[in-house]
Structure formats: C-alpha cells, structure tokens
N, C-alpha and C. Protein backbone atom coordinates (compact mmCIF):
# COMPACT_ATOMS: atom_id res chain seq x y z
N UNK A 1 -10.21 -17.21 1.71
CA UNK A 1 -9.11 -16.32 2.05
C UNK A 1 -9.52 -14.90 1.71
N UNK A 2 -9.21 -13.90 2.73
CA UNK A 2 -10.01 -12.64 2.41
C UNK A 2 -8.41 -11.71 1.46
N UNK A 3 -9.06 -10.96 0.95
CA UNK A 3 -8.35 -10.23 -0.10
C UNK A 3 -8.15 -8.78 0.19
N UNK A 4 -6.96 -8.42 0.32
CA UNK A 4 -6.75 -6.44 0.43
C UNK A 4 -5.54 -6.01 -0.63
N UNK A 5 -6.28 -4.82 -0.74
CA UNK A 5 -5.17 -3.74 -1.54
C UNK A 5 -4.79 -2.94 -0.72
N UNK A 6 -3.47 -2.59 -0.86
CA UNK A 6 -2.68 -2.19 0.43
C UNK A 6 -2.07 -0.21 -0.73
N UNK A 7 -2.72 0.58 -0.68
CA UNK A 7 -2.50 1.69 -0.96
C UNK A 7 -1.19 2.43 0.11
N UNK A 8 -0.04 2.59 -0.82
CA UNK A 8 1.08 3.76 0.52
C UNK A 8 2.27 3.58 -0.21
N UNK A 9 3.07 4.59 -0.02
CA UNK A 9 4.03 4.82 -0.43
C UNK A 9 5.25 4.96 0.23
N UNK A 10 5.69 6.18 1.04
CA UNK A 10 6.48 6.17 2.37
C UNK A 10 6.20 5.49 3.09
N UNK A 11 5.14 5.28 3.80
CA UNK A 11 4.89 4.78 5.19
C UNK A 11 4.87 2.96 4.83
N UNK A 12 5.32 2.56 3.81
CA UNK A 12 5.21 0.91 3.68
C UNK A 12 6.16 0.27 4.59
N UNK A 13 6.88 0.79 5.25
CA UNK A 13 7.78 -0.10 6.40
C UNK A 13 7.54 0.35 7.63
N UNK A 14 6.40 1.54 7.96
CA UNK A 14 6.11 2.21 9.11
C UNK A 14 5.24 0.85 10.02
N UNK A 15 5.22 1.12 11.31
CA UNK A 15 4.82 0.20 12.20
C UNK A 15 3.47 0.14 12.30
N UNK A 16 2.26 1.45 11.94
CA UNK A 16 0.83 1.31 12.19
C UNK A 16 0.11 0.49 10.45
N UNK A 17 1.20 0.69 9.31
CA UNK A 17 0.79 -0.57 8.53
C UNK A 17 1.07 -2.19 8.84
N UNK A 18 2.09 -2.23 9.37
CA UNK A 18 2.59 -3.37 9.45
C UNK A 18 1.37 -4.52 10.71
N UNK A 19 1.33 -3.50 11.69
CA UNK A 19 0.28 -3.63 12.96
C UNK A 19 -1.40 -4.26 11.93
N UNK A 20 -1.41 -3.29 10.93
CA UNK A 20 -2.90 -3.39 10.29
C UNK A 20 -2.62 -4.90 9.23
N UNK A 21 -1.32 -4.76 9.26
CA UNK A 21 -1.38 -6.70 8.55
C UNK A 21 -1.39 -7.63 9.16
N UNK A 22 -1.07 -7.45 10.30
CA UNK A 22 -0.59 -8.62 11.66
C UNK A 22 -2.60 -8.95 12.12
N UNK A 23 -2.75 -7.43 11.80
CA UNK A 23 -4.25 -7.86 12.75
C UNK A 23 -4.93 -8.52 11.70
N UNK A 24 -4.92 -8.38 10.68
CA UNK A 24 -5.61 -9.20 9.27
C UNK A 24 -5.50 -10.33 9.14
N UNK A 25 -3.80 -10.35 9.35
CA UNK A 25 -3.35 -12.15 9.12
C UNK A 25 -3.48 -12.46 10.59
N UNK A 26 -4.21 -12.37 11.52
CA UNK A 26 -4.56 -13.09 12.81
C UNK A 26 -5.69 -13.33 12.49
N UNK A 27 -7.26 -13.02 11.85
CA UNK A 27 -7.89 -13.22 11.50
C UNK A 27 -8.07 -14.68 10.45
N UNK A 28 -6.85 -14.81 9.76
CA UNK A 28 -7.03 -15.87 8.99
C UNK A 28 -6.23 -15.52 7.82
N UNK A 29 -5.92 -16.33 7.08
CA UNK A 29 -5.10 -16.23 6.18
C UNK A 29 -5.39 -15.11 5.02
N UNK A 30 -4.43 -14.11 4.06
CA UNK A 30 -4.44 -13.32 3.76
C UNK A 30 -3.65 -13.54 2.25
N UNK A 31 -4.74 -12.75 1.39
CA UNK A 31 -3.80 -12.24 -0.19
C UNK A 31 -3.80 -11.12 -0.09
N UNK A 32 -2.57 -10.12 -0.23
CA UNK A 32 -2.25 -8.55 -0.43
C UNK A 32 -2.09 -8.46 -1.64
N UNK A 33 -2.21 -7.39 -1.94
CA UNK A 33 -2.15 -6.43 -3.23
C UNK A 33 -1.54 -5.32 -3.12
N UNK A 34 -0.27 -4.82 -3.54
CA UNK A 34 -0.03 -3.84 -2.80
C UNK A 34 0.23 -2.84 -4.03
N UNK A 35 -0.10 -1.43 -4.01
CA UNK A 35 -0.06 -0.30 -5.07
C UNK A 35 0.58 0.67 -4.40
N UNK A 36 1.76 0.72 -5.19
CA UNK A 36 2.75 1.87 -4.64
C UNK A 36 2.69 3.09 -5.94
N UNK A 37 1.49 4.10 -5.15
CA UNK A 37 1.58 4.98 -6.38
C UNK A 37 2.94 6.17 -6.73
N UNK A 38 3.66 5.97 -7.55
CA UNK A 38 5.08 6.92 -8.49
C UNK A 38 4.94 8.53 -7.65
N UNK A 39 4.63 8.63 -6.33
CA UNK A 39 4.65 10.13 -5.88
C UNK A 39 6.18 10.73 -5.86
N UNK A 40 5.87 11.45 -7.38
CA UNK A 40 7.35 12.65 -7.16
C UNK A 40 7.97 12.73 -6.12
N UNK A 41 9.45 12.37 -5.76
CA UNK A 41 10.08 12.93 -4.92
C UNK A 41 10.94 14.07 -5.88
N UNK A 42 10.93 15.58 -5.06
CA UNK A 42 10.82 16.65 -5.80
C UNK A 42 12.61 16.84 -5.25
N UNK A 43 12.72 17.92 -6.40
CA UNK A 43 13.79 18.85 -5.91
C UNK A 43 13.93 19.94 -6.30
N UNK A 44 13.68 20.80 -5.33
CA UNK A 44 13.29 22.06 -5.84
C UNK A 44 12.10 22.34 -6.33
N UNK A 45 12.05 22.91 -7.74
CA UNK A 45 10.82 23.27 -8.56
C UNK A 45 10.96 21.65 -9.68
N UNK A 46 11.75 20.99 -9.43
CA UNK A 46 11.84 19.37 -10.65
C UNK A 46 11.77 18.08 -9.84
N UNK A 47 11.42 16.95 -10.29
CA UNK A 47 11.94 15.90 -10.16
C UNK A 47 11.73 15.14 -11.29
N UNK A 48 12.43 14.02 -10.57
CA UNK A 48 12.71 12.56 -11.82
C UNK A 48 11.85 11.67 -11.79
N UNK A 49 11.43 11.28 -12.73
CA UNK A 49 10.73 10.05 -12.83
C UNK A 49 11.22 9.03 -12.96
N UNK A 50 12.51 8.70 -12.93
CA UNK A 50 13.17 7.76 -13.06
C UNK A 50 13.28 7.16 -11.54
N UNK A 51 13.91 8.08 -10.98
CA UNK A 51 14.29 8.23 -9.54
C UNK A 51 12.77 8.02 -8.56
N UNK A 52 11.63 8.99 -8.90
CA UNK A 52 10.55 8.51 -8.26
C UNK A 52 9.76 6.74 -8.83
N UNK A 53 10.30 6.49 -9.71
CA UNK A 53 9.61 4.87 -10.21
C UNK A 53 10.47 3.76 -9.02
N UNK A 54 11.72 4.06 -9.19
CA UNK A 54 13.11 3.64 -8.31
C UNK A 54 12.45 3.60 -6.77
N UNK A 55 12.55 3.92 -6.49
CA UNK A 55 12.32 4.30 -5.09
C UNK A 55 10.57 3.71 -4.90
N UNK A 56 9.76 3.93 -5.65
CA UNK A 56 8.60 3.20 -5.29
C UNK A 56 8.70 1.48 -5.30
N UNK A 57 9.43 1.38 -6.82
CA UNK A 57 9.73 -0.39 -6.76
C UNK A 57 10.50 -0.49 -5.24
N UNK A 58 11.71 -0.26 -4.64
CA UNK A 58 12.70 -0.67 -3.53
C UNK A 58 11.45 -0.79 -2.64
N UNK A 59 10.42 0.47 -2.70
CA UNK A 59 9.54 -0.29 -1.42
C UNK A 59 8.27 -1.33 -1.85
N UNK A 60 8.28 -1.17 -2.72
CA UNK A 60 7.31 -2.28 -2.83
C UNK A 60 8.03 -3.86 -2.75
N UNK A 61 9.10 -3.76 -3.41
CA UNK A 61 9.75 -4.89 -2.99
C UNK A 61 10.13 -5.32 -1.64
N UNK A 62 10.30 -4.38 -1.03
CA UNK A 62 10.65 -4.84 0.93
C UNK A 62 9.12 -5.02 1.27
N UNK A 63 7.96 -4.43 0.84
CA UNK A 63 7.02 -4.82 1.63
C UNK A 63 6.59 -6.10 1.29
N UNK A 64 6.69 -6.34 0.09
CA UNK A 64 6.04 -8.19 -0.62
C UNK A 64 7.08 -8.93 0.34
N UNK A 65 8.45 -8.73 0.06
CA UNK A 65 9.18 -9.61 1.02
C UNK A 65 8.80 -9.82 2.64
N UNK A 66 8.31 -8.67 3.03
CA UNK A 66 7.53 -8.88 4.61
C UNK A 66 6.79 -9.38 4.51
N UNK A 67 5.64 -9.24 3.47
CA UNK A 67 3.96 -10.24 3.60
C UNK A 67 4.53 -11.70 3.10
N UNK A 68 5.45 -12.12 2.24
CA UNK A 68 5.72 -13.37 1.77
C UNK A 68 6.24 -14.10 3.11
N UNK A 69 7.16 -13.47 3.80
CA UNK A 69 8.01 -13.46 5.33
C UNK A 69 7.01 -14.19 6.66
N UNK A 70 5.53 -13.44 6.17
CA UNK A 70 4.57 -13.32 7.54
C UNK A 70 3.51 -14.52 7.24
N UNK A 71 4.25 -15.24 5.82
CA UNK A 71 3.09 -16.33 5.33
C UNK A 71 1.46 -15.42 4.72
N UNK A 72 1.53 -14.68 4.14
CA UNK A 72 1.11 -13.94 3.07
C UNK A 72 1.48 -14.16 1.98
N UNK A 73 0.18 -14.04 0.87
CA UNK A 73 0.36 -14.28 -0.64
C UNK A 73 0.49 -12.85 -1.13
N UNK A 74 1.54 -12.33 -1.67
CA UNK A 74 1.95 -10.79 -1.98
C UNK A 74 1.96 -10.81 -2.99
N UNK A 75 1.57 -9.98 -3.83
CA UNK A 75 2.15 -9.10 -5.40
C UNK A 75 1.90 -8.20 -5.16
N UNK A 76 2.21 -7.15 -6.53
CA UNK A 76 2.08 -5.47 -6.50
C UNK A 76 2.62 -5.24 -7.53
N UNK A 77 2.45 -3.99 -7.35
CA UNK A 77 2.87 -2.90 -8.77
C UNK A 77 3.34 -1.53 -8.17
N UNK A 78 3.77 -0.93 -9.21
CA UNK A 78 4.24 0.81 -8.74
C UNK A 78 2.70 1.22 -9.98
N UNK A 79 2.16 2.11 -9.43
CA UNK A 79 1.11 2.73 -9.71
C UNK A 79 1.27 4.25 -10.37
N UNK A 80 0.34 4.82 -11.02
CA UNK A 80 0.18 6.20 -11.32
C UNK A 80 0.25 7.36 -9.96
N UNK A 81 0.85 8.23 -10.18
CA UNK A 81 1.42 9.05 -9.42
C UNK A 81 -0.32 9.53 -8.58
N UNK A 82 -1.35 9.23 -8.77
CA UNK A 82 -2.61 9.67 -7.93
C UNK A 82 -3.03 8.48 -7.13
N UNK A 83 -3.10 8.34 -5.95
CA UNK A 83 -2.83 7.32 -5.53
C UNK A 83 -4.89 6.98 -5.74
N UNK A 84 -5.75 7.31 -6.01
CA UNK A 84 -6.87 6.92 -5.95
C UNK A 84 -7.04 6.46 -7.34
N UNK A 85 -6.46 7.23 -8.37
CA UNK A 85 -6.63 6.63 -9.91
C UNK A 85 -5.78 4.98 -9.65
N UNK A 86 -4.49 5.55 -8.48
CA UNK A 86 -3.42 3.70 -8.93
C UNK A 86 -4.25 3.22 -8.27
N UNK A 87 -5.17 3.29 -7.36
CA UNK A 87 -6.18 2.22 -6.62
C UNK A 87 -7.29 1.61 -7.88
N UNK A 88 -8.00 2.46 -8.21
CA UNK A 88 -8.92 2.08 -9.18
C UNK A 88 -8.35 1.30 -10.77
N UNK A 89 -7.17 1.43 -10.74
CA UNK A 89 -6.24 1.00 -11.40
C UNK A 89 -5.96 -0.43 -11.65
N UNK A 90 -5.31 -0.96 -9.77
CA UNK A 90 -5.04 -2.22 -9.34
C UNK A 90 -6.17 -2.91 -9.76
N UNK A 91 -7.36 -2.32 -8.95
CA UNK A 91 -8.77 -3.10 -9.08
C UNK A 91 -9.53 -3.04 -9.89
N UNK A 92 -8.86 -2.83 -11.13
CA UNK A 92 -9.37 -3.68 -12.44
C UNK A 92 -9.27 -4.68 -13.04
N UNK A 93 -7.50 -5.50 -12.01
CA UNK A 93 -7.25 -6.62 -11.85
C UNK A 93 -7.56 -7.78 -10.97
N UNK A 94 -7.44 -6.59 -9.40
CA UNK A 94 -7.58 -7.70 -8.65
C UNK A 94 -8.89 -7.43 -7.48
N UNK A 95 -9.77 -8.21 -7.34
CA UNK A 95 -10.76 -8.40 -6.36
C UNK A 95 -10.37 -8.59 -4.91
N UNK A 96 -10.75 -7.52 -4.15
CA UNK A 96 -10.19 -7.33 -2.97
C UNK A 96 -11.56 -7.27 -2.20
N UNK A 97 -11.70 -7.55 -0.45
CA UNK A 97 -12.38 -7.25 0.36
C UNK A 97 -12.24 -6.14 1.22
N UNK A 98 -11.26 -5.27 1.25
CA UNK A 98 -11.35 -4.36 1.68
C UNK A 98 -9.79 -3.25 1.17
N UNK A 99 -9.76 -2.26 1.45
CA UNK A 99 -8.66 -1.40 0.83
C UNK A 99 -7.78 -0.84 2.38
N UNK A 100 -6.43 -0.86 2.62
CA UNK A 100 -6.06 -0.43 3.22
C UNK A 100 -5.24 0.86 2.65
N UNK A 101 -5.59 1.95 3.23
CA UNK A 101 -4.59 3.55 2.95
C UNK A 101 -3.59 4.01 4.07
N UNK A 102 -2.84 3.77 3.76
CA UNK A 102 -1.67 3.98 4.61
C UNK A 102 -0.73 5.22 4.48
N UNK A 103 -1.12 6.34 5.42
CA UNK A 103 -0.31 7.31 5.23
C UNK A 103 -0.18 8.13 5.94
N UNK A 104 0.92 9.41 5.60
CA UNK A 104 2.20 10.24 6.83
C UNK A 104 0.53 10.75 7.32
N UNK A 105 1.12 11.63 8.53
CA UNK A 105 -0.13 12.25 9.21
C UNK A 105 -0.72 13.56 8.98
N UNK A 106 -1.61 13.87 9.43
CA UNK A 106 -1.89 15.31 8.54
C UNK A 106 -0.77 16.25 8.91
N UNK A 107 -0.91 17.31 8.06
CA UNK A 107 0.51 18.23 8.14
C UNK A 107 1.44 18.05 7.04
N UNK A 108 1.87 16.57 7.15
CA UNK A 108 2.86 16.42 6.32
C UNK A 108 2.49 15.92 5.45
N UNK A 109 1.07 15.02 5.23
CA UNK A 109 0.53 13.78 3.98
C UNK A 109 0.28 15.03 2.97
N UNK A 110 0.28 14.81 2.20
CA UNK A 110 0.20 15.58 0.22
C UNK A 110 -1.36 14.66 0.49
N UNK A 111 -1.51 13.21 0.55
CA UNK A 111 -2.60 12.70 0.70
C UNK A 111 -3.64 12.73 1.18
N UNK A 112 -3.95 13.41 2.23
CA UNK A 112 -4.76 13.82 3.30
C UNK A 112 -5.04 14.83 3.12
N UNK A 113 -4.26 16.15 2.32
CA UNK A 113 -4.36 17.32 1.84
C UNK A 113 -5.17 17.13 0.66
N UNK A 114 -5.05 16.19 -0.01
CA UNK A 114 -5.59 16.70 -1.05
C UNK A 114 -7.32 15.27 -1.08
N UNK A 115 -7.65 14.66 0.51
CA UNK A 115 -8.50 14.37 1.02
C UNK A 115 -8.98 12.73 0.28
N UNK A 116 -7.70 12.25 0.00
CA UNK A 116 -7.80 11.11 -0.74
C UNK A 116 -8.54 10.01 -0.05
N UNK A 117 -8.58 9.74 1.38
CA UNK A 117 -9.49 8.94 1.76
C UNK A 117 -10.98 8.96 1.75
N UNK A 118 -11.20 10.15 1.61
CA UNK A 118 -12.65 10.44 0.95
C UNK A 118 -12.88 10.33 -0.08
N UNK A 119 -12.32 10.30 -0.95
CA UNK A 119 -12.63 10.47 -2.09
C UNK A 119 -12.50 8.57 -3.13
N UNK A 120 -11.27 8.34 -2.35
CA UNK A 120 -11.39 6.66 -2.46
C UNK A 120 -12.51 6.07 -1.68
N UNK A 121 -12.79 6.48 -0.49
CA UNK A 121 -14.17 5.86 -0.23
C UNK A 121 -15.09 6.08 -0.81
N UNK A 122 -15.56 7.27 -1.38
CA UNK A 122 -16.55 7.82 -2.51
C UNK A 122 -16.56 7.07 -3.75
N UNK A 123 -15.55 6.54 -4.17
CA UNK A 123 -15.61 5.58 -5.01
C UNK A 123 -15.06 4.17 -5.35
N UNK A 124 -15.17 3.82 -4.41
CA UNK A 124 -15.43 1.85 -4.29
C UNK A 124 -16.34 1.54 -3.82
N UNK A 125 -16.35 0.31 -3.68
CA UNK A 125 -17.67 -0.55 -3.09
C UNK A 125 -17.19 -1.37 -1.83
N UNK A 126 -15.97 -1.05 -1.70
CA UNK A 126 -15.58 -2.35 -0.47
C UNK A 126 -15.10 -1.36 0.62
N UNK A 127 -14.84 -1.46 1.93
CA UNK A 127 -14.63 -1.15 2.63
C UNK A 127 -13.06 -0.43 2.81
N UNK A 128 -12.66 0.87 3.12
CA UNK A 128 -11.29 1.52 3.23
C UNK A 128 -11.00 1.88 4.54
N UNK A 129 -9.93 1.28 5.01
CA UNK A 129 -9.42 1.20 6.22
C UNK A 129 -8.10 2.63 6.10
N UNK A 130 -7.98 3.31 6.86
CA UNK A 130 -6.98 4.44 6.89
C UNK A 130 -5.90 4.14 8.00
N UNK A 131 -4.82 3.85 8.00
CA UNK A 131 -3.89 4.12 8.87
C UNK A 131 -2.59 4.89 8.57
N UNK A 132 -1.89 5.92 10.03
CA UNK A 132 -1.83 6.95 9.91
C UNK A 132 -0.31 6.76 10.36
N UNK A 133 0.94 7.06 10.44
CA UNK A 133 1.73 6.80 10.64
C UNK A 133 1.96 7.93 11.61
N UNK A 134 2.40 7.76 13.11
CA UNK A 134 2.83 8.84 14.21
C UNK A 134 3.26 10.12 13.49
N UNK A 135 3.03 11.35 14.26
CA UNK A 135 3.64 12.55 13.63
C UNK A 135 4.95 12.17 13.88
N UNK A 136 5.06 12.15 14.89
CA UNK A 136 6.88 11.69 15.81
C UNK A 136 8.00 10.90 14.99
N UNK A 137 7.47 9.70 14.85
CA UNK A 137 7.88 9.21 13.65
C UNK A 137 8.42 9.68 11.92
N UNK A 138 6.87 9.98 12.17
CA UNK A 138 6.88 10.62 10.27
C UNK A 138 8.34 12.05 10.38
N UNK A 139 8.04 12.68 11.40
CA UNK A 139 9.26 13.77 11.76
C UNK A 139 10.27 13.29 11.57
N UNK A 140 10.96 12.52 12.68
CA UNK A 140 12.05 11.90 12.81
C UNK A 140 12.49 11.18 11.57
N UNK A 141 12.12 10.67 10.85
CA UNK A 141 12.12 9.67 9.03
C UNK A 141 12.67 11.03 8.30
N UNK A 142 12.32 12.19 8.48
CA UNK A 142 12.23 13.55 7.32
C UNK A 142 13.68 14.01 7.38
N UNK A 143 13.60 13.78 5.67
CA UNK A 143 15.29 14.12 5.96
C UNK A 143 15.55 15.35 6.35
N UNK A 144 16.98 16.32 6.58
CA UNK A 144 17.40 17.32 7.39
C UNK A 144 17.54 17.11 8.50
C-alpha cells in the first residue's frame, strides 16, 4: 500500500486536491497522512491562536472523513504554523512515498510567496507533488 502526506490548509475541500486523491486511490489502495499546518487567520495587525488551531482541526477533520468515505486509511494532525517545518514534523512519524502540497494559486498563496514547494522539495527524499487550486475558485471562496 503506497503512503502520502497530504500538506494544505484552505484548499483541503478544494476539487484539484480531492482529483489528486481519486487519481492515487485508482492506482491502488492508499494510507494518507494529512498535516494541517496552524496558518494565522489574521485580523488586522492580530490573530488568535485559538481560533487559527480551531479552524485547522474542522478541516482536517472533514478531510479524514472524505479519505475514510473513499475507502482510505486517514489520520492527521494540525501542524506548526510553517507548513515545511509541519511537513518535516509529520515525517518523523510517518513514512510516506510521496508528499502532496496543496495550495491557493499564486497571488493569493502566503505559500508560494514565500516558495515553499521548493524548499520542501530541497529537503526530502521522496517525491512532492504540487496542486494548485483555480484562481476563480480561490476568488470566489474569499470572503467580502
């Protein structure tokens, strides 16, 4: 059974992750790992950490319930607010075959800005898959 860590935060109910599990678990049966790293949701010049822990568990919990749903073996965690430290983090526990990064599109990703798929590929050994969630989408989701 092949093994992934599923890196994302917003985009965990978006359709180009969900697409990248369907194509995995068509391949053959699947264990996820999923790391929802604590990214501040801000207000203003503050936010909560209470409120950003909150909100990472609600999605990590709807996404295990989809992979458990799709006949997937799911666990996870809410992670450190850097999503490459909560990667290197997970995988001190769990042995994975490849890493999936799932996130908003450039413009709007904090992630992509600050070039995290490079830099997680720069440091693992297994293979990192990037998927990108529509601008259109990611727009339309933004509150206001």
């Amino acid at each position: 059974m092949r093994s992934y860590l599923i890196v994302a935060n917003e985009t965990l109910g978006g359709q180009p992750l969900r697409a990248a599990i369907d194509e995995r678990l068509t391949a053959g049966p699947g264990r996820f790992y999923v790391v929802v790293p604590a990214t501040p949701i801000t207000h203003g010049l503050t936010w909560d950490e209470e409120e950003t822990k909150n909100a990472a568990r609600t999605r990590l919990d709807a996404i295990i319930t989809h992979l458990r749903s799709v006949g997937a073996d799911a666990d996870g965690e809410v992670g450190v607010r850097d999503p490459v430290d909560a990667a290197h983090d997970a995988l001190r526990h769990v042995t994975v075959d490849e890493i999936i990064l799932s996130t908003l599109p450039a413009g709007i990703s904090r992630w992509l800005g600050q070039d995290v798929p490079s830099r997680l590929r720069g440091s693992v050994q297994v293979p990192v898959a990037v998927v990108t969630q529509p601008k259109e989408v990611a727009a339309a989701d933004a509150p206001g």
